[in-house]
Each structure stands twice: as C-alpha cells, then as structure tokens.
Protein backbone atom coordinates (compact mmCIF):
# COMPACT_ATOMS: atom_id res chain seq x y z
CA UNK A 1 0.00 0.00 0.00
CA UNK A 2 2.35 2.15 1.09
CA UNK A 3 3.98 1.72 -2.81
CA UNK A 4 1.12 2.61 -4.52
CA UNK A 5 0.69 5.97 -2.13
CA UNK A 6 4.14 6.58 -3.06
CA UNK A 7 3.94 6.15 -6.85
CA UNK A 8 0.34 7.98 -6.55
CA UNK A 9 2.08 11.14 -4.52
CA UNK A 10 4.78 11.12 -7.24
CA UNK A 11 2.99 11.15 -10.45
CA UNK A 12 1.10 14.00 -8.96
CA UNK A 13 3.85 16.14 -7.86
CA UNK A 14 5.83 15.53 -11.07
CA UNK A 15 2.53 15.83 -12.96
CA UNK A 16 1.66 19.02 -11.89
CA UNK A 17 5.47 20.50 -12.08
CA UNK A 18 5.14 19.38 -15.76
CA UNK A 19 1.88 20.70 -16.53
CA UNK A 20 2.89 24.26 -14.57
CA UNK A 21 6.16 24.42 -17.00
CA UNK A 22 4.76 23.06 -20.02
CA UNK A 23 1.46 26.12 -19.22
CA UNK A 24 3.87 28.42 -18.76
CA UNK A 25 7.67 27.82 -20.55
CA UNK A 26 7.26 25.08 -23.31
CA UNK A 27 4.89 22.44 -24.77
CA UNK A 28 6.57 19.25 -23.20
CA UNK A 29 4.25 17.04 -20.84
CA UNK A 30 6.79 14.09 -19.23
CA UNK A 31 2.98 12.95 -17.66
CA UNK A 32 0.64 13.38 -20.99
CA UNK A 33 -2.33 11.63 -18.91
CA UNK A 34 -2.16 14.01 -16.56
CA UNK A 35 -3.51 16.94 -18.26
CA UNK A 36 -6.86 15.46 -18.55
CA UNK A 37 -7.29 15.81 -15.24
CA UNK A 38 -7.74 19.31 -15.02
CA UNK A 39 -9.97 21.50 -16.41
CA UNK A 40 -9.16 23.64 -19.32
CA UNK A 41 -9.91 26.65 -18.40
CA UNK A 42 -8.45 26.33 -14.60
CA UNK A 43 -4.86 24.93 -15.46
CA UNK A 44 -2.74 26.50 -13.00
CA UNK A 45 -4.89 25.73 -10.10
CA UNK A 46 -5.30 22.80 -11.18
CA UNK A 47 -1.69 21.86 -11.46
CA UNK A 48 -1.20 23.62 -8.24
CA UNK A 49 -4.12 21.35 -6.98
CA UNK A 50 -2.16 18.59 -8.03
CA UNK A 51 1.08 19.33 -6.18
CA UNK A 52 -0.38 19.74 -3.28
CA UNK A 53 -2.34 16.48 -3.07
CA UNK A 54 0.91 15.25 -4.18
CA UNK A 55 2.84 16.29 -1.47
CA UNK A 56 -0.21 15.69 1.20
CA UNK A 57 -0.11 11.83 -0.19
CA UNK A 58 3.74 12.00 0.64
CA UNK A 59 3.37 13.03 3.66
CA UNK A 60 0.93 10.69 4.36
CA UNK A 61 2.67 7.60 3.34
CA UNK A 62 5.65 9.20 5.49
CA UNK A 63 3.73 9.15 8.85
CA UNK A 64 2.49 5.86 7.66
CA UNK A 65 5.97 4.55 7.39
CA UNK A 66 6.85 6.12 10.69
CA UNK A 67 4.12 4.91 12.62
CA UNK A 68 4.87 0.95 11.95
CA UNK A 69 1.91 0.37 9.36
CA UNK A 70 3.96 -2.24 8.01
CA UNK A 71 1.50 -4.25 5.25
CA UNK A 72 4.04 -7.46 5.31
CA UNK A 73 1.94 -9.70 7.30
C-alpha cells in the first residue's frame, strides 16, 4: 500500500510540475495523462491542486511509514 501511495504522490507532484512548465515555458508534458485531469480553463490551479495532493499523499505515506503500518503480514 504504502507503494502505490508513493507512486500515486509522485505522479502528482511531477505531474503538476510538468503541466505548470509546459502552461507556462514550453509544450513538453513528461505525464501526458495528466492533463486530462484538469480543467481547461483552470490549469494552473489545477496543477497547483495537483502538487499539493501530491505532497499531502507523501506526507501521508511518510507518517504511515513512521508509525509501523507495516503491510508485510
């Protein structure tokens, strides 16, 4: 579990960094998919959105791993 909340919290973050640069600087999406998350006509917040859910699932996941929520059983 704690895997797939880290892979989640990363696409996000690096998702919404992409989308923000690609808005903003050039065309490039490294996460194509993600762009059809947001709305068109909201694409910064959106992005921004995404970052921080990105960096709430990390932190998340952290405390997880700190408290002992070990999913080996």
């Amino acid at each position: 579990m704690k895997n797939l909340l880290g892979f989640a919290s990363f696409v996000l973050i690096v998702g919404g960094i992409s989308g923000l640069v690609s808005d903003h600087l050039w065309g490039l999406h490294i996460f194509g998919f993600v762009r059809h998350l947001v709305p068109a006509d909201h694409q910064t917040a959106g992005y921004l959105v995404m970052i921080a859910a990105g960096i709430l699932l990390a932190a998340s996941t952290a405390l997880l791993d700190r408290l002992g929520g070990d999913d080996h059983a």
